[in-house]
N, C-alpha and C. Protein backbone atom coordinates (compact mmCIF):
# COMPACT_ATOMS: atom_id res chain seq x y z
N UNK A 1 4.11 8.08 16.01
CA UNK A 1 3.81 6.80 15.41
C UNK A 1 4.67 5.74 16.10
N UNK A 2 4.26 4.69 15.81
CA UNK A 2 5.25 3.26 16.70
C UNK A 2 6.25 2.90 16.29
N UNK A 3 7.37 3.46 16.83
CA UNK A 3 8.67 3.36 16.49
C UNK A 3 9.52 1.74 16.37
N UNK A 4 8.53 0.26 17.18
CA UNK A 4 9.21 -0.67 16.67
C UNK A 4 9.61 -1.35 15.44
N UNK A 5 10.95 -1.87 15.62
CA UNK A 5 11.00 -2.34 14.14
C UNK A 5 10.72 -3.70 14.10
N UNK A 6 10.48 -4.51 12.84
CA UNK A 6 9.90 -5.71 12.32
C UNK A 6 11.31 -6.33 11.56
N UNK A 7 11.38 -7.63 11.25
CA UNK A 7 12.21 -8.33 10.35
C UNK A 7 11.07 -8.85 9.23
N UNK A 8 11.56 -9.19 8.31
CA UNK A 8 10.43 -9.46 7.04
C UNK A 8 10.07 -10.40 7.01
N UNK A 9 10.36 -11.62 7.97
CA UNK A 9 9.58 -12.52 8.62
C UNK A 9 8.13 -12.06 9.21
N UNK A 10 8.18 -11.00 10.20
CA UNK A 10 7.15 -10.76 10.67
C UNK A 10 6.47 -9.81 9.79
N UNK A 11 7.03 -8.81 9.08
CA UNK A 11 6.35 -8.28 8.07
C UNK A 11 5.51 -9.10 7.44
N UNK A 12 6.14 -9.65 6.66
CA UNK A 12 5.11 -11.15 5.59
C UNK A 12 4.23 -11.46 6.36
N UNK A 13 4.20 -11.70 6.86
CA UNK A 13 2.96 -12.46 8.18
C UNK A 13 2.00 -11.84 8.27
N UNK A 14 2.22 -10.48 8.72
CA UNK A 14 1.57 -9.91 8.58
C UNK A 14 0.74 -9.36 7.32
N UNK A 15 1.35 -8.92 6.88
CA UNK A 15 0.79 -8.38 5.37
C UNK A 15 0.18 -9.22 4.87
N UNK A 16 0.15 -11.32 4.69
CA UNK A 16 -0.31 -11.82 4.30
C UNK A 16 0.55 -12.62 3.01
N UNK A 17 1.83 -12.11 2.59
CA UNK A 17 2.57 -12.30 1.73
C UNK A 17 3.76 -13.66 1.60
N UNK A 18 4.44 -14.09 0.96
CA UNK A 18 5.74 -14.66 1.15
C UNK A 18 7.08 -13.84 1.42
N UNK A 19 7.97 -14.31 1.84
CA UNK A 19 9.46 -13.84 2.24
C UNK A 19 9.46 -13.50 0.87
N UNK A 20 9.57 -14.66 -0.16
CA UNK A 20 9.90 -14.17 -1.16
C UNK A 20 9.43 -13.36 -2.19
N UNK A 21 8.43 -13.11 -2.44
CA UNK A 21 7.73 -12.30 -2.79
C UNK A 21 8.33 -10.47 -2.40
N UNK A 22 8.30 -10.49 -0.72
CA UNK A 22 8.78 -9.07 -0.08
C UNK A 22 10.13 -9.08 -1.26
N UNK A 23 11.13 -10.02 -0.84
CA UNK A 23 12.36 -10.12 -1.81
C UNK A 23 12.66 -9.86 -2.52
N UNK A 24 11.55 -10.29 -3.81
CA UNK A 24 11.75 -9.63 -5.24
C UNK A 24 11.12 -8.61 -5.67
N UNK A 25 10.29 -8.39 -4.89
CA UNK A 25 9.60 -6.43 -4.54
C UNK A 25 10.91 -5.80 -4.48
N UNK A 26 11.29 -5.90 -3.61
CA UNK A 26 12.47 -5.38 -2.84
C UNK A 26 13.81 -4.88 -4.32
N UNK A 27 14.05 -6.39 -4.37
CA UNK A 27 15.13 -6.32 -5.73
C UNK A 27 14.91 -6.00 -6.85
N UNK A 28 14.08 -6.25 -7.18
CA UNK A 28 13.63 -5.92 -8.64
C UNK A 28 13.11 -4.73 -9.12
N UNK A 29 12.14 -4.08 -7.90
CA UNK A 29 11.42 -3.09 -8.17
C UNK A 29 11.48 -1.62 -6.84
N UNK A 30 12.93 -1.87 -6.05
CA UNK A 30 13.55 -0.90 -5.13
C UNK A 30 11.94 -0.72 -4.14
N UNK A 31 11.02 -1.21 -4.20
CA UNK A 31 10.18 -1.49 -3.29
C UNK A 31 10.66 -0.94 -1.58
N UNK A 32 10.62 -0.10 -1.09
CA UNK A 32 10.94 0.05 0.30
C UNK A 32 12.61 0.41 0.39
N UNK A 33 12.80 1.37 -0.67
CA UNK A 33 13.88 1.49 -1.16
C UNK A 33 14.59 1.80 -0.39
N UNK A 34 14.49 2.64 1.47
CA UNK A 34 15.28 2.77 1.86
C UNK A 34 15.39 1.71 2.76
N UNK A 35 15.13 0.57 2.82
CA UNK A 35 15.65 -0.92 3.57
C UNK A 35 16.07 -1.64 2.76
N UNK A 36 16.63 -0.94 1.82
CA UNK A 36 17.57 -2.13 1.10
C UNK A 36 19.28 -1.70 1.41
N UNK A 37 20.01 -2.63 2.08
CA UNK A 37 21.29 -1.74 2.38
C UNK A 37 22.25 -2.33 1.82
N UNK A 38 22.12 -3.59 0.81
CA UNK A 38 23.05 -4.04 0.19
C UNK A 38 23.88 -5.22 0.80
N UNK A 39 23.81 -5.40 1.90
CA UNK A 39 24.76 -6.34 2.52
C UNK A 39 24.04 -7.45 3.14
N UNK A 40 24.54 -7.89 4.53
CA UNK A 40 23.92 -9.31 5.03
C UNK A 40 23.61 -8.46 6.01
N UNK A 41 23.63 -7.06 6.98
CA UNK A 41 22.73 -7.42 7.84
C UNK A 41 21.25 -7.69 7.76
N UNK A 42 20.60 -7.69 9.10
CA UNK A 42 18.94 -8.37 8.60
C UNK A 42 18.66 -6.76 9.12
N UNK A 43 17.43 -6.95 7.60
CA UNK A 43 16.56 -5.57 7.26
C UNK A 43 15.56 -5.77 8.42
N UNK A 44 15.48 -4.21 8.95
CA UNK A 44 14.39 -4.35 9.80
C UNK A 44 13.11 -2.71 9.11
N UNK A 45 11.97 -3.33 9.38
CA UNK A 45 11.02 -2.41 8.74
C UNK A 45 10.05 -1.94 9.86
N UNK A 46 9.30 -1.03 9.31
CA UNK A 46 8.69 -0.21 10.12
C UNK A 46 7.31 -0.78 10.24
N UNK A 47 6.27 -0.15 11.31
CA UNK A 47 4.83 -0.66 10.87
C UNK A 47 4.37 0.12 9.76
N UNK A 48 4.35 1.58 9.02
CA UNK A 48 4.34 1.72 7.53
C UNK A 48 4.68 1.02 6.75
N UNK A 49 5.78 0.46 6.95
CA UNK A 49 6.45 -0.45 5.83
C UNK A 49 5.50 -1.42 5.75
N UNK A 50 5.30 -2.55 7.00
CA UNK A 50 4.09 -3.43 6.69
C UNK A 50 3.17 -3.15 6.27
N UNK A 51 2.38 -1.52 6.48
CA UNK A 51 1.51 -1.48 6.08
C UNK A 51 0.94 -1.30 4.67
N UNK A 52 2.32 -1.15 4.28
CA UNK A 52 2.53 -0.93 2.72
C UNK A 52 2.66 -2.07 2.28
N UNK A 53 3.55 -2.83 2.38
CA UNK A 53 3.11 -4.24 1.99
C UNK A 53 1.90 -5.00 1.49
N UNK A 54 1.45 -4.93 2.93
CA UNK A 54 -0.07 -5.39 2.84
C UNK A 54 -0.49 -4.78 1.19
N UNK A 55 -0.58 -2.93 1.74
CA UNK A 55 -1.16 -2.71 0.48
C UNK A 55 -0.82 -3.08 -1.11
N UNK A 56 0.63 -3.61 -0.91
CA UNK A 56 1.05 -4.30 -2.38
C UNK A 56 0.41 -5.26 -2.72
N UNK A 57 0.35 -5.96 -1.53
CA UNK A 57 -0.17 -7.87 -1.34
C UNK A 57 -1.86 -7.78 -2.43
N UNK A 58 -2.15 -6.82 -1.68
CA UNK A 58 -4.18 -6.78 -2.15
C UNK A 58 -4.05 -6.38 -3.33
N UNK A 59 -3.09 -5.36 -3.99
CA UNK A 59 -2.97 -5.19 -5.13
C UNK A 59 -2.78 -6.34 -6.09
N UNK A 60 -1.80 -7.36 -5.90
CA UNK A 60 -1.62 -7.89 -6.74
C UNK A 60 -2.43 -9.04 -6.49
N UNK A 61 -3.28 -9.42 -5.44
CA UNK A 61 -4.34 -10.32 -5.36
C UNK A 61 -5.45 -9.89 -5.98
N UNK A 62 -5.07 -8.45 -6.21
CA UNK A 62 -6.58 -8.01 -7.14
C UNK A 62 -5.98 -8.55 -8.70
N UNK A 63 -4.99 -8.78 -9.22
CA UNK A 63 -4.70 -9.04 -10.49
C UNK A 63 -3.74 -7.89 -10.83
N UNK A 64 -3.17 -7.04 -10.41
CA UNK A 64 -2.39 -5.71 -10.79
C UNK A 64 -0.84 -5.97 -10.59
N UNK A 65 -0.05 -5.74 -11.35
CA UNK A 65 1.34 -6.79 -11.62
C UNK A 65 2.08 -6.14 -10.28
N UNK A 66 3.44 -6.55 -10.00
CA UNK A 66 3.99 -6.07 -8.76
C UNK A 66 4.27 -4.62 -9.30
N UNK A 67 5.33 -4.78 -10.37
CA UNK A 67 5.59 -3.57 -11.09
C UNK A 67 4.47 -2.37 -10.72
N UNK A 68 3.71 -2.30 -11.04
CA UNK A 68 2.20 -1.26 -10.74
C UNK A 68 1.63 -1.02 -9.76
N UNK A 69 1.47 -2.38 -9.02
CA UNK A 69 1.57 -1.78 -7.76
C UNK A 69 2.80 -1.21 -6.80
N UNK A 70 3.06 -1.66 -6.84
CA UNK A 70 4.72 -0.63 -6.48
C UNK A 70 4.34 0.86 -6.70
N UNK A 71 3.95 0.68 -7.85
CA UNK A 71 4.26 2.08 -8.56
C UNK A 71 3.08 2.74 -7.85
N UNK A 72 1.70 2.14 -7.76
CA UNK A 72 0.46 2.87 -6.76
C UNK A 72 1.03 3.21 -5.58
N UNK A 73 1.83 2.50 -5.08
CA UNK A 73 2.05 2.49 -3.67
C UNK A 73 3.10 3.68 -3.52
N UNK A 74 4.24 3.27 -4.26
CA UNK A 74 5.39 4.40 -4.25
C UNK A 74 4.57 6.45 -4.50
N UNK A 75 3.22 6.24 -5.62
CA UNK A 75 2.94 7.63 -5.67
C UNK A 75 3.30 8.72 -5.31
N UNK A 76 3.87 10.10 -5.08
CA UNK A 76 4.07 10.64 -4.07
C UNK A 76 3.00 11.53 -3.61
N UNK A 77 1.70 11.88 -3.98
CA UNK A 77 1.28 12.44 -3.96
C UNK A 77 -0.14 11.63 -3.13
N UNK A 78 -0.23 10.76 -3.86
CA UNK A 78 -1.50 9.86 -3.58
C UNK A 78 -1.11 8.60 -3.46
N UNK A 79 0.02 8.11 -3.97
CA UNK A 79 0.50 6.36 -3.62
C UNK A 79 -0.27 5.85 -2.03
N UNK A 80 -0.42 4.89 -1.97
CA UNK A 80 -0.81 4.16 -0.67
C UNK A 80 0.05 4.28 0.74
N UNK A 81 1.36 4.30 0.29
CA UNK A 81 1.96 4.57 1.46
C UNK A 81 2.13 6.00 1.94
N UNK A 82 1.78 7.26 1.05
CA UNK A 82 1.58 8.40 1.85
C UNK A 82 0.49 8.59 2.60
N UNK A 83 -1.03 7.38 1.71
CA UNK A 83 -2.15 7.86 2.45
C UNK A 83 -1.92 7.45 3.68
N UNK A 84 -1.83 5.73 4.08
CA UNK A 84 -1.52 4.82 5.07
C UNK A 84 -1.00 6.02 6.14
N UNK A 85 0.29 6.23 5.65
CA UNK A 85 1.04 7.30 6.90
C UNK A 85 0.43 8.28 7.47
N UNK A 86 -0.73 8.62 6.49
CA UNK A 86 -1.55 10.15 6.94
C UNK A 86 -2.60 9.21 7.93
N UNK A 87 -3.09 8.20 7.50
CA UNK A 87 -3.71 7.15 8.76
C UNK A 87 -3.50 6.72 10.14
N UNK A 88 -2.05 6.34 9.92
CA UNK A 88 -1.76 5.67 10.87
C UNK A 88 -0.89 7.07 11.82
N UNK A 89 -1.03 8.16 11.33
CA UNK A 89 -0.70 9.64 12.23
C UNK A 89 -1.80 10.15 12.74
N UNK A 90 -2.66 10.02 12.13
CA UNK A 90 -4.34 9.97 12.91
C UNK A 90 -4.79 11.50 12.24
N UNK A 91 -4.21 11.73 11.03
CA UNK A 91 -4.82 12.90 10.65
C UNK A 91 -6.12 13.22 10.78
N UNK A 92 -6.39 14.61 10.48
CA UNK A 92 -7.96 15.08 10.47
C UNK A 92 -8.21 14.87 8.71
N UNK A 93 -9.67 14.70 8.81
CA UNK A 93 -10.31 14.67 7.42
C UNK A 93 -9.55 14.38 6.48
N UNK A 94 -9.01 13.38 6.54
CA UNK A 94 -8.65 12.67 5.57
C UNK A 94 -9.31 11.32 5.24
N UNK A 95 -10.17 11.52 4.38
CA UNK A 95 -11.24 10.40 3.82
C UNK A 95 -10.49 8.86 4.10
N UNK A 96 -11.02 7.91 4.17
CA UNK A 96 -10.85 6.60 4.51
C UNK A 96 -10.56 5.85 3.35
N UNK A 97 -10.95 6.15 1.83
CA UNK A 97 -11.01 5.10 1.33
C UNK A 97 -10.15 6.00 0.06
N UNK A 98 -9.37 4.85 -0.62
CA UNK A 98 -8.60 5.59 -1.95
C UNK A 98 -9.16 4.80 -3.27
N UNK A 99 -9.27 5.58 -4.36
CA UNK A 99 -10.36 5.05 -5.07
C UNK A 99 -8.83 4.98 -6.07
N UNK A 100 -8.71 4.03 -7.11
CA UNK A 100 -7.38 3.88 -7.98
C UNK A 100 -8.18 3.21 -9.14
N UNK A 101 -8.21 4.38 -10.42
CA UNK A 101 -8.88 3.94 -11.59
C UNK A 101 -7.66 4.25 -13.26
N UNK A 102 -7.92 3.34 -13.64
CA UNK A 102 -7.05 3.31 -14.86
C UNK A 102 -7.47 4.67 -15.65
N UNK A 103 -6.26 5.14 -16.37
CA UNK A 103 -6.83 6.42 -16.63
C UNK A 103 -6.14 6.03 -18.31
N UNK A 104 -5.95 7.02 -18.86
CA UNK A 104 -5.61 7.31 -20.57
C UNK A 104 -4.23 6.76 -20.61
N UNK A 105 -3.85 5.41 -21.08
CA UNK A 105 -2.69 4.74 -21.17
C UNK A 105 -2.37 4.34 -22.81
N UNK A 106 -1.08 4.98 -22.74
CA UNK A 106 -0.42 4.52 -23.87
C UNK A 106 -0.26 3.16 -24.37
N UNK A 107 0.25 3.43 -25.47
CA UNK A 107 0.85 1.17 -25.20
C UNK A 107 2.04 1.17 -24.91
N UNK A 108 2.90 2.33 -24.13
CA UNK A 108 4.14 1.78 -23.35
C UNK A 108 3.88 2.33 -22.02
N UNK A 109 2.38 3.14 -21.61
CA UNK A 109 2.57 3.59 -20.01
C UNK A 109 1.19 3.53 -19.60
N UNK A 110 1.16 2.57 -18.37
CA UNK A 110 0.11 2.48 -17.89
C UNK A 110 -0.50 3.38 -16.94
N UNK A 111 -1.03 4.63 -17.39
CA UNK A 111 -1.42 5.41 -16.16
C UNK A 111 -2.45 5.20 -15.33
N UNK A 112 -2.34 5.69 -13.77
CA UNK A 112 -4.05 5.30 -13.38
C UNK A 112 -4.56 6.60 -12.63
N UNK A 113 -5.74 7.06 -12.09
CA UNK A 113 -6.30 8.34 -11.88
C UNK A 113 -6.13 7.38 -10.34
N UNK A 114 -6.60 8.91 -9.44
CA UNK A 114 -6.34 8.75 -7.77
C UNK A 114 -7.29 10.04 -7.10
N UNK A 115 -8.12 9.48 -6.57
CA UNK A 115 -9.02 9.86 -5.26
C UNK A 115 -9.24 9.46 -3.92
N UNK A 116 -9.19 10.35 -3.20
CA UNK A 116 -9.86 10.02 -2.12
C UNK A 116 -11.41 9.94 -1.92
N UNK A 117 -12.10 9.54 -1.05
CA UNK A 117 -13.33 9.34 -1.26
C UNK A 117 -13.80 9.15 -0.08
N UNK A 118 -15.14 8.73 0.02
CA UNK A 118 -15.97 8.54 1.25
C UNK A 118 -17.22 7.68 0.58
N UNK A 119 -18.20 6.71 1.46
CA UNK A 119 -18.98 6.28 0.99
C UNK A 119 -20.04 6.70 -0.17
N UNK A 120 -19.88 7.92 0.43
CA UNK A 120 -21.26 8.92 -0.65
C UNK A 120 -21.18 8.80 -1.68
N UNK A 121 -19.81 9.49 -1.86
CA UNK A 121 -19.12 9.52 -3.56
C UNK A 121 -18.96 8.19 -4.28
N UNK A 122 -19.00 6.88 -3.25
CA UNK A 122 -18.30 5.70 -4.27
C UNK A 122 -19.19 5.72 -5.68
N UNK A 123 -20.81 5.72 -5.62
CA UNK A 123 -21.92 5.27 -6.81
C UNK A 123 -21.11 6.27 -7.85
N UNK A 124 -21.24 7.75 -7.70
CA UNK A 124 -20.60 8.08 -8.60
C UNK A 124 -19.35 7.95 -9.33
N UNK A 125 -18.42 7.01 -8.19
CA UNK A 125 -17.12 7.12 -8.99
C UNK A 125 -17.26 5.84 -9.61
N UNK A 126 -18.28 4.70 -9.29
CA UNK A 126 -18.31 3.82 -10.00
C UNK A 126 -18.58 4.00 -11.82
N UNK A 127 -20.07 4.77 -11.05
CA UNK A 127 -20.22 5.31 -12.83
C UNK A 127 -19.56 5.35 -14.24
N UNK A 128 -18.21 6.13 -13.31
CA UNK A 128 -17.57 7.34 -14.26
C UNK A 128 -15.90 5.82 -14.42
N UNK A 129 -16.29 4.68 -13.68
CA UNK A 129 -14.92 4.16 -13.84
C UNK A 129 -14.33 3.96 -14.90
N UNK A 130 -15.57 3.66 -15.88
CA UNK A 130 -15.15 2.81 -17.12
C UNK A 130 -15.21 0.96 -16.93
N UNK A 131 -15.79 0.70 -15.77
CA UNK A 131 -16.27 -0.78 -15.72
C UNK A 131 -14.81 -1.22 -14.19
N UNK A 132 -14.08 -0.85 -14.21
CA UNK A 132 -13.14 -1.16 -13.44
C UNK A 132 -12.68 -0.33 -12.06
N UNK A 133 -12.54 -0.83 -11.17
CA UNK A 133 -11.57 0.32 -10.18
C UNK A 133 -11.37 -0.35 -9.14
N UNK A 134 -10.62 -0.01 -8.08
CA UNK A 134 -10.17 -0.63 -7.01
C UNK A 134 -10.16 0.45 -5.24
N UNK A 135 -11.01 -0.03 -4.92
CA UNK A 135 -11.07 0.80 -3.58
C UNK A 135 -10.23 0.21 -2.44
N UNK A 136 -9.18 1.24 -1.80
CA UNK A 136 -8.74 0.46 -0.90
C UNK A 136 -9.20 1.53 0.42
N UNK A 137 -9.96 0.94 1.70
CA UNK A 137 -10.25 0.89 2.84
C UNK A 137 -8.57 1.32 3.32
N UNK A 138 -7.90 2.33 3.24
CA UNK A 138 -6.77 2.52 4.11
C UNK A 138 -6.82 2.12 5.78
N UNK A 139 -7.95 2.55 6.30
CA UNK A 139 -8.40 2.08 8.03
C UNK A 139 -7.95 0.86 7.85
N UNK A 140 -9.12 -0.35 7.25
CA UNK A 140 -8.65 -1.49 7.20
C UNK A 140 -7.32 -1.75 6.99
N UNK A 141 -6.72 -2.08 5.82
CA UNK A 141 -5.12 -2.25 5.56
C UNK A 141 -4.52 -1.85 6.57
N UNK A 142 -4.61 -0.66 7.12
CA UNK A 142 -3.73 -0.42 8.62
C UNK A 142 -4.06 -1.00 9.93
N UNK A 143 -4.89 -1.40 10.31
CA UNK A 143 -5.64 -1.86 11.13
C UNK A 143 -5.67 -3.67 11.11
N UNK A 144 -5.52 -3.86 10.21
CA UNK A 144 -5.27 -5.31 9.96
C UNK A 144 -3.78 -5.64 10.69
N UNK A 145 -2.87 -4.76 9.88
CA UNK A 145 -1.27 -4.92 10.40
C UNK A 145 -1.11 -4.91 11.32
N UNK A 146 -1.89 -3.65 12.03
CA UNK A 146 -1.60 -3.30 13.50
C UNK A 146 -2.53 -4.66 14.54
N UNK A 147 -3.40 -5.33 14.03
CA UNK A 147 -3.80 -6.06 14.89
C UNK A 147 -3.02 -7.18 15.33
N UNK A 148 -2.31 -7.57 13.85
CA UNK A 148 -1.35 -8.62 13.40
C UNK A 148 -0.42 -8.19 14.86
N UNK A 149 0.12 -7.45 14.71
CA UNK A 149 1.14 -6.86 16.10
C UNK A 149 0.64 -6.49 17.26
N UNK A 150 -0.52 -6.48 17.48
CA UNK A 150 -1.33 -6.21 18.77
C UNK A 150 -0.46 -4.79 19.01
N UNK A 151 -0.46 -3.89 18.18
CA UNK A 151 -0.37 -2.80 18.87
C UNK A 151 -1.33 -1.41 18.27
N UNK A 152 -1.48 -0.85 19.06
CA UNK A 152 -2.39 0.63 19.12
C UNK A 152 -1.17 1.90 18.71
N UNK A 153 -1.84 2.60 17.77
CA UNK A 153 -1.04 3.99 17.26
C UNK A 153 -1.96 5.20 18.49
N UNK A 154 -1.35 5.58 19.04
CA UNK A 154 -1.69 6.76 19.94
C UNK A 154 -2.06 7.91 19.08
């Protein structure tokens, strides 16, 4: 994968976001938890990292609080930034698109269900959403960043 690093100047830019915004991701919600080092030097991030970003950015342009998305993104299993990474490594068969649907939530925990998917399946997963869901195009989101940087993942 592309080992240059970014400052969160160029991150934001990319991703589409504010400095400040990355900022209080960052502080508030350990967002990219291992570029936070506590001091004044300047954080430098990865192209995952942007690409995760991004994927925060669309989240919360869809209406989904930072808090939550964070929390989609952080997943470990299915969060956005493991799929992204399985993307931007050029895995095999690993479906393109992540389907993120609210699932059986308490009134103190918001849970949400997680698929991968492919065009075929979307009608049905619409069906079964319950009126709501959010597809994210991982290709795109990565592909966006990487254009942002004019660079190619080998």
């Amino acid at each position: 994968m592309h080992d240059k690093r970014f400052t969160s100047a160029e991150v934001t830019a990319a991703a589409g976001c504010s400095e400040a915004a990355l900022r209080q991701w960052r502080n508030r919600y350990n967002f990219l938890g291992g570029t936070v080092s506590g001091d004044m030097k300047v954080k430098k991030f990865s192209i995952l990292d942007a690409c995760v970003v991004r994927g925060v950015k669309l989240l919360t342009d869809c209406g989904v609080t930072a808090p939550i998305a964070i929390e989609i993104a952080h997943h470990p299993m299915m969060g956005v930034g493991v799929l992204l990474r399985s993307h931007l490594e050029k895995m095999e068969n690993i479906p393109a698109l992540l389907v993120v649907k609210r699932g059986k939530t308490t009134s103190e925990v918001e849970q949400f269900t997680f698929a991968l998917s492919n065009p075929n399946k979307l009608a049905a997963q619409i069906a079964d959403s319950n009126g709501i869901m959010i597809v994210f195009d991982l290709k795109a989101i990565n592909q966006h960043v990487l254009d942002f940087f004019n660079v190619e993942i080998e």
